[in-house]
N, C-alpha and C. Protein backbone atom coordinates (compact mmCIF):
# COMPACT_ATOMS: atom_id res chain seq x y z
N UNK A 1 121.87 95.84 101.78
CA UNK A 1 122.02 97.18 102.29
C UNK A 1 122.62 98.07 101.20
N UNK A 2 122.01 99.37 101.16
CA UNK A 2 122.34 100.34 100.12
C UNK A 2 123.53 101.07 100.62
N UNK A 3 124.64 101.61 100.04
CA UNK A 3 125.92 102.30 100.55
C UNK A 3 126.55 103.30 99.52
N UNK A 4 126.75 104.28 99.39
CA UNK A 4 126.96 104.95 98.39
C UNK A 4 128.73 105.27 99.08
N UNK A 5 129.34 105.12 98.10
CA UNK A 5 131.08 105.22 97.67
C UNK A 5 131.21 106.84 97.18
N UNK A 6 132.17 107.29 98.21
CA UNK A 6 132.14 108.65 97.61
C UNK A 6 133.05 109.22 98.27
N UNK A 7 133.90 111.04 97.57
CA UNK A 7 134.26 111.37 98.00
C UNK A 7 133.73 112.81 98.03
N UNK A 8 132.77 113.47 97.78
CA UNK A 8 132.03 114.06 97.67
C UNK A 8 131.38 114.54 99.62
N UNK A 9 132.07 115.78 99.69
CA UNK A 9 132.00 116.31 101.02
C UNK A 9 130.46 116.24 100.79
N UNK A 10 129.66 116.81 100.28
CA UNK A 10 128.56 117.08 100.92
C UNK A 10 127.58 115.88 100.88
N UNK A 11 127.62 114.74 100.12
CA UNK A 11 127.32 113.53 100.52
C UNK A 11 127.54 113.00 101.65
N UNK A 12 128.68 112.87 102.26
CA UNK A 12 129.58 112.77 103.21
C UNK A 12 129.13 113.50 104.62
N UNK A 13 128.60 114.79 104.71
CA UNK A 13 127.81 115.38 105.30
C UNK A 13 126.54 114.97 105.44
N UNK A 14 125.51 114.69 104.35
CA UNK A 14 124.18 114.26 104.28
C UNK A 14 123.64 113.43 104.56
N UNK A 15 124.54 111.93 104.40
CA UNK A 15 124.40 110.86 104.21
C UNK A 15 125.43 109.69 104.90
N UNK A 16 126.16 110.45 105.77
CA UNK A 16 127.59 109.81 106.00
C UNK A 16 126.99 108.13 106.88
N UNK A 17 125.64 107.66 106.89
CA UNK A 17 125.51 106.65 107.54
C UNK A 17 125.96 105.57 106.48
N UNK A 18 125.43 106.21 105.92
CA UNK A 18 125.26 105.08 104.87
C UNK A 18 126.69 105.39 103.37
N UNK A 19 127.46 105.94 103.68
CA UNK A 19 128.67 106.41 103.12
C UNK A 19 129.92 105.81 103.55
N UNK A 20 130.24 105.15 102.42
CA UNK A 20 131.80 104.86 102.43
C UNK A 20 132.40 105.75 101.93
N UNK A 21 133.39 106.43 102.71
CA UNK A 21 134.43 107.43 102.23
C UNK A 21 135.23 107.38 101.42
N UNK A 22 136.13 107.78 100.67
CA UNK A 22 137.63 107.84 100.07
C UNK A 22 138.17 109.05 99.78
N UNK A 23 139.07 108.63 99.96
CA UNK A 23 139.88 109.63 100.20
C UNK A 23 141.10 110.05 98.32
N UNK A 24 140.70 110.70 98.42
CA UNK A 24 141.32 111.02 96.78
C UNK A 24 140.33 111.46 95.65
N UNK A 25 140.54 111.02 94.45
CA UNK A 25 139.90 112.04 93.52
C UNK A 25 138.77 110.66 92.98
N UNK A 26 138.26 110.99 91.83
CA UNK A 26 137.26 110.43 91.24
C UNK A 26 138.09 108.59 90.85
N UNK A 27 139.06 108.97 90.23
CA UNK A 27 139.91 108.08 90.02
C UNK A 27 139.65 106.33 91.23
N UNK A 28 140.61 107.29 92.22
CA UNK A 28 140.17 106.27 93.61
C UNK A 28 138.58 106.13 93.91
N UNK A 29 137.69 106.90 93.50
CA UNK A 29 136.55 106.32 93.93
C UNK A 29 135.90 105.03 92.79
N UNK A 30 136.46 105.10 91.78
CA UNK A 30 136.06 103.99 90.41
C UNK A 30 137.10 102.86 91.29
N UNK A 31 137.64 103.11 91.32
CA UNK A 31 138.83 101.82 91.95
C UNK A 31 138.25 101.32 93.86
N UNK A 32 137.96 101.92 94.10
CA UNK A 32 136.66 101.45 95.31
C UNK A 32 135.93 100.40 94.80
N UNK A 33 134.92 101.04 93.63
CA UNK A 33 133.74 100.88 93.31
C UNK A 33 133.95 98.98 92.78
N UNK A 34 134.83 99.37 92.09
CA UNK A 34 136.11 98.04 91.27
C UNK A 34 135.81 97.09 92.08
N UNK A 35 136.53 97.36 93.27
CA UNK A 35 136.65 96.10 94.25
C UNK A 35 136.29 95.79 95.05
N UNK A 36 134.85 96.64 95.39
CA UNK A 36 133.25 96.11 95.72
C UNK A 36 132.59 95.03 95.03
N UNK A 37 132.70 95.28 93.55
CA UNK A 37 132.04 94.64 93.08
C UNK A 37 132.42 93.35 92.95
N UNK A 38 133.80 92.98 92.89
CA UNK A 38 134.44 92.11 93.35
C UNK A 38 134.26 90.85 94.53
N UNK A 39 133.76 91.76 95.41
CA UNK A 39 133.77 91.43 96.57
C UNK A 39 132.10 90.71 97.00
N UNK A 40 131.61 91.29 95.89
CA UNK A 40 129.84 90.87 95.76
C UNK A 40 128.96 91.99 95.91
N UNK A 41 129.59 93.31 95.84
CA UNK A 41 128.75 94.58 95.52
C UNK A 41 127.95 94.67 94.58
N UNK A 42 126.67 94.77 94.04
CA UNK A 42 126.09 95.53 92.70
C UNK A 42 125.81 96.41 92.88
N UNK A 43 126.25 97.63 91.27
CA UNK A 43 126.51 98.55 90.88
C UNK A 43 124.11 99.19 91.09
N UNK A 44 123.92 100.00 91.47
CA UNK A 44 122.60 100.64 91.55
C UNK A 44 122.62 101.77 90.65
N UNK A 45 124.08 102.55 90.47
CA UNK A 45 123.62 103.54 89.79
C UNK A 45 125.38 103.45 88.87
N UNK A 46 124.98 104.26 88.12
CA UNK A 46 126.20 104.26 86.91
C UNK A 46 127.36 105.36 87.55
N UNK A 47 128.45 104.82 87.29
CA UNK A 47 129.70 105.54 87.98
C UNK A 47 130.00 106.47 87.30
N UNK A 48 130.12 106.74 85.97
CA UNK A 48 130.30 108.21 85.45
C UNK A 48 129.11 108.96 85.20
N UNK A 49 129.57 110.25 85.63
CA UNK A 49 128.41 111.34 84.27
C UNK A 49 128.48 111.16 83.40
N UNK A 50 126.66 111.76 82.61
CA UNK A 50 126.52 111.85 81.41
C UNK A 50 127.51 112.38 80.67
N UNK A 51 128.35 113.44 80.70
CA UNK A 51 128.81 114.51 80.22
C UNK A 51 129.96 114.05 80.02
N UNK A 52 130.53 114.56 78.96
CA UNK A 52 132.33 115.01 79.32
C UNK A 52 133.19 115.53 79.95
N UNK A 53 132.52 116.93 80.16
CA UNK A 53 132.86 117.76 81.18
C UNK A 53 132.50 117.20 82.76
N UNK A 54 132.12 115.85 82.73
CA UNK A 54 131.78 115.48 84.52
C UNK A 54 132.85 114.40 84.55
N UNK A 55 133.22 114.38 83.63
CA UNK A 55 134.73 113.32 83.83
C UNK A 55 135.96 113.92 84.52
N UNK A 56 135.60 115.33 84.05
CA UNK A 56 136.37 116.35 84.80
C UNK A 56 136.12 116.83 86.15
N UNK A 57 135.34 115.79 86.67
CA UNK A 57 134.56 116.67 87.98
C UNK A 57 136.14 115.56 89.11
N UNK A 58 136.15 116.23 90.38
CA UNK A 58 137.21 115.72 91.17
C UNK A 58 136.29 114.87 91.72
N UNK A 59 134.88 114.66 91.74
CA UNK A 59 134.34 113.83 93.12
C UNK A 59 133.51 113.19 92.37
N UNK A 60 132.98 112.41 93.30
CA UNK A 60 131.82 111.28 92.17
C UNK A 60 131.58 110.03 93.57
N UNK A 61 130.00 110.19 93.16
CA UNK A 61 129.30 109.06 94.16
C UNK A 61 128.66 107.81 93.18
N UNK A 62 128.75 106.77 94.24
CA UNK A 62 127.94 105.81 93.33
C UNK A 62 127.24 105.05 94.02
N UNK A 63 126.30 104.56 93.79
CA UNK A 63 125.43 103.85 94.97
C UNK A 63 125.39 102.67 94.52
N UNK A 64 125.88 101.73 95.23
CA UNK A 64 125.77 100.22 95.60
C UNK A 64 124.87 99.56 96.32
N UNK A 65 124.64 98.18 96.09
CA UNK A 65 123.85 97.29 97.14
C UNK A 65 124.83 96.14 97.47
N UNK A 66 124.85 95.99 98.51
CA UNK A 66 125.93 94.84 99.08
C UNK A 66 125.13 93.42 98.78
N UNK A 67 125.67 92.36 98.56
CA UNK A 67 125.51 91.36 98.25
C UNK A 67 126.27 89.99 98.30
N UNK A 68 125.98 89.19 97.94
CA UNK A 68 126.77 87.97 98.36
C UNK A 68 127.51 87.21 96.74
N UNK A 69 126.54 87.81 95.99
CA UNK A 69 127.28 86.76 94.80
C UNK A 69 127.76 87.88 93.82
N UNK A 70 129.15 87.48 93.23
CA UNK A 70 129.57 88.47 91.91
C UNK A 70 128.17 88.40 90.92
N UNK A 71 128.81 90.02 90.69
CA UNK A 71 127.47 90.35 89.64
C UNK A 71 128.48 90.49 88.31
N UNK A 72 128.43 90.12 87.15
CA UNK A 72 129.15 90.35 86.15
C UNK A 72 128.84 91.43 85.43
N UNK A 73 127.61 92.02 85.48
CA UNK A 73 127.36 92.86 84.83
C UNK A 73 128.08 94.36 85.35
N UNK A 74 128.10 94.70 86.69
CA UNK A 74 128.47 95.39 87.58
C UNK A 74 129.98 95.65 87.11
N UNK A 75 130.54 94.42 87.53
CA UNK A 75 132.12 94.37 87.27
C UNK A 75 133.16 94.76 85.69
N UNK A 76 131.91 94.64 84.60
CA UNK A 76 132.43 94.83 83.49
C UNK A 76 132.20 96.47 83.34
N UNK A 77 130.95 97.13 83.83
CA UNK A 77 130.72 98.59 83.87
C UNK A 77 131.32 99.25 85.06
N UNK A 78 132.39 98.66 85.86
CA UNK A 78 132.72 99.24 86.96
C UNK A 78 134.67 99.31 85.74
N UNK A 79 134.68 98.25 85.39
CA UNK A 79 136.07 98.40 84.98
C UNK A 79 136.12 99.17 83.32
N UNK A 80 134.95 99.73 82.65
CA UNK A 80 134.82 100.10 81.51
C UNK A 80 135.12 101.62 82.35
N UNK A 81 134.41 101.86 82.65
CA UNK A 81 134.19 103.16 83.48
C UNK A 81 135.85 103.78 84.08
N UNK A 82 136.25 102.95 84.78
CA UNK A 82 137.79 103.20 85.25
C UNK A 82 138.55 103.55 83.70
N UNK A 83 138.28 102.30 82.88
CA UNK A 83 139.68 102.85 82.00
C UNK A 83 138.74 104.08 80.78
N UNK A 84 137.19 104.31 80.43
CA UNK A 84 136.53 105.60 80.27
C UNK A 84 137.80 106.80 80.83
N UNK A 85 137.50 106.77 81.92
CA UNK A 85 137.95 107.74 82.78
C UNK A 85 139.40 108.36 82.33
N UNK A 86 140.18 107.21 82.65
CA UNK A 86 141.34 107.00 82.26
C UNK A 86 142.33 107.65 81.16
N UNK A 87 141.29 107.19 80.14
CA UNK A 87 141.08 107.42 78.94
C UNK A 87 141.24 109.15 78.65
N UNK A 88 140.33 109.48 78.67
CA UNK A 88 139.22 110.92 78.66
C UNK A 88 140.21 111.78 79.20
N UNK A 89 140.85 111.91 80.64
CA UNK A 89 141.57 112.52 81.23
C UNK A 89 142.91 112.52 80.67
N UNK A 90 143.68 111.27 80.45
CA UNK A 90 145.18 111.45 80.15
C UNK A 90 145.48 111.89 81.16
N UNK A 91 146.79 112.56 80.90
CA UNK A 91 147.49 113.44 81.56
C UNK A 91 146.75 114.50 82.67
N UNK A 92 145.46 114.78 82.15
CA UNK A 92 144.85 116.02 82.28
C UNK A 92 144.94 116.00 84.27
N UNK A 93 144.38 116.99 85.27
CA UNK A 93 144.24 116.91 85.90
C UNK A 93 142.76 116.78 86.30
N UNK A 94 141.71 116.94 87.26
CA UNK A 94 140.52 117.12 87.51
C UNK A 94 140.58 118.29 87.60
N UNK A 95 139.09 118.67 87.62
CA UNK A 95 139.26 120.31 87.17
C UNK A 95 138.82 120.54 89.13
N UNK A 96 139.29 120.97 89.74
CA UNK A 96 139.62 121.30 91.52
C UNK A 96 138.96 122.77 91.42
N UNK A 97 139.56 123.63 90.78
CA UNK A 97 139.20 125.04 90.69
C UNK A 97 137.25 125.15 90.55
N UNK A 98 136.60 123.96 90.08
CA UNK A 98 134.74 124.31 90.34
C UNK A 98 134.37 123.18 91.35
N UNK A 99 135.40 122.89 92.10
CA UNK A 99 135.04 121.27 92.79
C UNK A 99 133.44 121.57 93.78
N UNK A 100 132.86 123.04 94.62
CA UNK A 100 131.99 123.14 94.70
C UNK A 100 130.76 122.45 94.09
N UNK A 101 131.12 123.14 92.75
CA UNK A 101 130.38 123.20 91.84
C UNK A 101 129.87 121.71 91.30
N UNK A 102 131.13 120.76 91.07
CA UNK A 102 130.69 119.44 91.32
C UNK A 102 129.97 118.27 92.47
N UNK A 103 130.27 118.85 93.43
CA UNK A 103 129.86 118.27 94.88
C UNK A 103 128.56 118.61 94.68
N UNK A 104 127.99 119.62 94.55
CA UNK A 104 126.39 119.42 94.35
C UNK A 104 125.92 119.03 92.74
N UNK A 105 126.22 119.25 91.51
CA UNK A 105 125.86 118.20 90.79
C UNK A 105 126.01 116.62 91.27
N UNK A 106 127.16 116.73 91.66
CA UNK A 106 126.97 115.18 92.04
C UNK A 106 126.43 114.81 93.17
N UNK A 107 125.92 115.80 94.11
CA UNK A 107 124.38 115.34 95.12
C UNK A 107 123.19 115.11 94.57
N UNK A 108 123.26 116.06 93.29
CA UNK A 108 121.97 116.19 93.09
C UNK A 108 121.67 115.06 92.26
N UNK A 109 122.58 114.49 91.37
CA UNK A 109 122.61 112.83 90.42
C UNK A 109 122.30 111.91 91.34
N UNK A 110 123.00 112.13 92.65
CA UNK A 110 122.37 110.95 93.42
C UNK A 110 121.36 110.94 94.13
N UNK A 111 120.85 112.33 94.42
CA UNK A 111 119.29 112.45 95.29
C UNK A 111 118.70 111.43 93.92
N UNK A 112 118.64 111.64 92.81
CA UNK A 112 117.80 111.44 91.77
C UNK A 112 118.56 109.94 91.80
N UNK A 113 119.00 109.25 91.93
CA UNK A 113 119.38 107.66 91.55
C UNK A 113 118.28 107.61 92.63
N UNK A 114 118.54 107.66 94.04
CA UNK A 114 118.18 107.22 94.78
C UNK A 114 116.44 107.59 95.19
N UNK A 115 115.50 108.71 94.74
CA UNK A 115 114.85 108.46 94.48
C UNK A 115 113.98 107.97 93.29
N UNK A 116 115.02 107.48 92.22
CA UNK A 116 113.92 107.08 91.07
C UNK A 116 114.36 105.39 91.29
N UNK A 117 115.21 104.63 93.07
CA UNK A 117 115.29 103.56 93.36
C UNK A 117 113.86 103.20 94.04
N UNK A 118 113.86 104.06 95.01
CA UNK A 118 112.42 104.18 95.95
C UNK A 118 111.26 104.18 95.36
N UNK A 119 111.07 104.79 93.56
CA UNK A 119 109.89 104.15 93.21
C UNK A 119 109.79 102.85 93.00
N UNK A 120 110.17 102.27 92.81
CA UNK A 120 110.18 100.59 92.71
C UNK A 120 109.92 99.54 93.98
């Protein structure tokens, strides 16, 4: 089963069947994502943006497939990604003041994961 991790209101709105919530910033949603994969989640789509400036985004979805066996590959790009993040930000805060503005880039990254999954 496909489940997308997010905190991204308008995902959350669109999609909330198939949506696991969290509650907090991008941060907590990599640390979700973490201990899914853990748990026997694989990673479907990549947890950060392309960009630099989307490291700065407050919200961020990622789409998973639930599963039964650790995926290693998943788990090493789920924990590169956290300390990426980590990294990149410092101190900094998320940038809150265009969070709109991110909630639909980051719908629109995942309309597009999720249909360039469905061609296959």
């Amino acid at each position: 089963m496909r489940v997308i991790i997010t905190n991204n209101k308008i995902a959350l709105e669109k999609a909330r069947e198939r949506c696991i919530a969290v509650e907090g910033d991008t941060e907590d949603v990599l640390i979700k994502v973490r201990d899914l994969v853990h748990s026997g989640y694989t990673l479907l789509s990549y947890p950060l943006g392309a960009s630099i400036k989307m490291l700065h985004s407050p919200v961020t979805s990622v789409l998973m497939e639930e599963g039964k066996a650790f995926h290693e590959e998943s788990a090493l790009i789920a924990e590169e990604s956290l300390e990426k993040l980590r990294n990149t930000l410092g101190e900094r805060k998320a940038d809150e003041r265009n969070r709109l503005d991110y909630e639909t880039i980051d719908w629109d990254r995942l309309q597009s994961a999720i249909d360039e999954l469905n061609r296959f």
